[in-house]
N, C-alpha and C. Protein backbone atom coordinates (compact mmCIF):
# COMPACT_ATOMS: atom_id res chain seq x y z
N UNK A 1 119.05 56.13 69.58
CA UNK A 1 120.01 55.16 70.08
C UNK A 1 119.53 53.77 69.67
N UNK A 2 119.93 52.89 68.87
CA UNK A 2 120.31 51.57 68.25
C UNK A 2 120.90 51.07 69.33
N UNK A 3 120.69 49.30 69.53
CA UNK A 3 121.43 48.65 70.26
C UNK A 3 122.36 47.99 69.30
N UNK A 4 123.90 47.86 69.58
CA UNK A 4 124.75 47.60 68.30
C UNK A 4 124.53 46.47 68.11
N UNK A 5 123.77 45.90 66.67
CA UNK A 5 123.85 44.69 66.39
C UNK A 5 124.38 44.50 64.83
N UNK A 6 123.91 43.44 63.93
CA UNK A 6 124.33 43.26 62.97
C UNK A 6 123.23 44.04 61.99
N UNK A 7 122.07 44.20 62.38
CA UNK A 7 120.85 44.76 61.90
C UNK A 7 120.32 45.99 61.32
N UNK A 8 121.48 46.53 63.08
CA UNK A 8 121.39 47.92 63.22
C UNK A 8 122.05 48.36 62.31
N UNK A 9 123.22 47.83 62.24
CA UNK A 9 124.46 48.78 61.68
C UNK A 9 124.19 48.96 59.88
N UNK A 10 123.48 47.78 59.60
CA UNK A 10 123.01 47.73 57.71
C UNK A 10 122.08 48.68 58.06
N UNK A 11 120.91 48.96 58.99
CA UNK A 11 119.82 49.77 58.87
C UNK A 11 120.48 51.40 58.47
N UNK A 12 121.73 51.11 59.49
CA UNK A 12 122.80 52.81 59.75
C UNK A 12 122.97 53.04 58.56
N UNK A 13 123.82 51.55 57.78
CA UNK A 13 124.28 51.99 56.54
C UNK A 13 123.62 52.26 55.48
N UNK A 14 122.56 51.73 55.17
CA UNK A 14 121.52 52.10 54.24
C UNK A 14 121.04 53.50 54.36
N UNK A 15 120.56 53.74 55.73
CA UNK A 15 120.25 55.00 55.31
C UNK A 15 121.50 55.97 55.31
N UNK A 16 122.53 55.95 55.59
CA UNK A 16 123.77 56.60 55.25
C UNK A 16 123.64 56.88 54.04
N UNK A 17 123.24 56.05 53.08
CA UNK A 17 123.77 55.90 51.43
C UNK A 17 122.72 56.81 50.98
N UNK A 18 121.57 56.41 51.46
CA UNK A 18 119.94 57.18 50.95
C UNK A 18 120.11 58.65 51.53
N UNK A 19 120.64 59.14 52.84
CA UNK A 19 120.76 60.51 52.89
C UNK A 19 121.03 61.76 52.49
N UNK A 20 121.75 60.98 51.30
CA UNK A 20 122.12 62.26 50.34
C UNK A 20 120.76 62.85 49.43
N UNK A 21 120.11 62.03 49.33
CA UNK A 21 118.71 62.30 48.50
C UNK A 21 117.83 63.59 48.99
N UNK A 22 117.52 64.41 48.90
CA UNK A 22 117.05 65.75 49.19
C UNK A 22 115.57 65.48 49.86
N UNK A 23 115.00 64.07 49.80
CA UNK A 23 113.85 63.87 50.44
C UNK A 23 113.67 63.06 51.56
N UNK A 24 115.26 62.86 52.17
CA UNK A 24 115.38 62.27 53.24
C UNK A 24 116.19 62.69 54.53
N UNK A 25 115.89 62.56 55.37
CA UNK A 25 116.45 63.22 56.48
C UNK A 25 117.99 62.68 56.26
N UNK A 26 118.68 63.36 56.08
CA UNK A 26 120.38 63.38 56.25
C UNK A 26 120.79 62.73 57.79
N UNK A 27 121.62 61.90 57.41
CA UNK A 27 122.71 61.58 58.50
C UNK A 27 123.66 62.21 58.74
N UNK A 28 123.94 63.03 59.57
CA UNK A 28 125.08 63.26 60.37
C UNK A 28 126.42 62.75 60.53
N UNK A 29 126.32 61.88 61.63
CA UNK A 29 127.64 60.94 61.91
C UNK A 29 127.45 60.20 63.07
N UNK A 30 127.73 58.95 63.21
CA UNK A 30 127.39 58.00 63.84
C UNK A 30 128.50 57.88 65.12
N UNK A 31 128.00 57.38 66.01
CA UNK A 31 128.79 57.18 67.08
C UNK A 31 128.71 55.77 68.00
N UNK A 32 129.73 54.98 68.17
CA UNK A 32 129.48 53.71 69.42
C UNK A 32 129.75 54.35 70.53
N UNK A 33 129.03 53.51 71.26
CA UNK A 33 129.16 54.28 72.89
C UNK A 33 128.41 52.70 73.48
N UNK A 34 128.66 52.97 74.90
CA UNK A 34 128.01 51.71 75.92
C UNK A 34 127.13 52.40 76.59
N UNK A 35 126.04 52.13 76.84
CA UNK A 35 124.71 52.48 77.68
C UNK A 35 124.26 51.53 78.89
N UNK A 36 124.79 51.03 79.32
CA UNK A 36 124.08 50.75 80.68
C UNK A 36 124.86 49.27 80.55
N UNK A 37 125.70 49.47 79.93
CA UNK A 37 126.69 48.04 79.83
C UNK A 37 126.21 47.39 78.78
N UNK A 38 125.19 47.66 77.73
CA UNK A 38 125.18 47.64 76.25
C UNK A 38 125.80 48.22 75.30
N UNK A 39 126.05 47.81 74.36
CA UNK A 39 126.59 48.31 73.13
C UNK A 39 125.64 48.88 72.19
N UNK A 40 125.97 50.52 71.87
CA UNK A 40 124.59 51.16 71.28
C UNK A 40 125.25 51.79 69.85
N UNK A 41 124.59 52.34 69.34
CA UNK A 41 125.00 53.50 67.94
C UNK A 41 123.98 54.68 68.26
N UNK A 42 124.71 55.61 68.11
CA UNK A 42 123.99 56.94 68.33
C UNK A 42 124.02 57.37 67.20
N UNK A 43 122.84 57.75 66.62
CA UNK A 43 123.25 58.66 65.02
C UNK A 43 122.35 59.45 65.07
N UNK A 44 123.19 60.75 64.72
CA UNK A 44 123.32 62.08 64.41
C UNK A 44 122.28 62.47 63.12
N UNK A 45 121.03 62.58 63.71
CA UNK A 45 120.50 63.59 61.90
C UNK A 45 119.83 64.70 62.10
N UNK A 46 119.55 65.23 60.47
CA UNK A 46 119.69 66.72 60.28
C UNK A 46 118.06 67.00 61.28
């Protein structure tokens, strides 16, 4: 769990792009959600 920022979400997307590479843990699929009245990203990997 990421707190949603501007940081997070390039960190998400980068490794989104790099996951396809066979030597990196794969991403899943990402999710927003609120945690305790924060704004988070949950992402999903293999």
């Amino acid at each position: 769990v990421l707190h949603d920022c501007v940081k997070a979400r390039r960190e998400v997307e980068l490794h989104w792009r790099a996951s396809y590479c066979k030597h990196i843990v794969q991403v899943k699929d990402v999710y927003e959600n609120t945690y305790s009245g924060n704004k988070c990203l949950l992402v999903v990997m293999e």
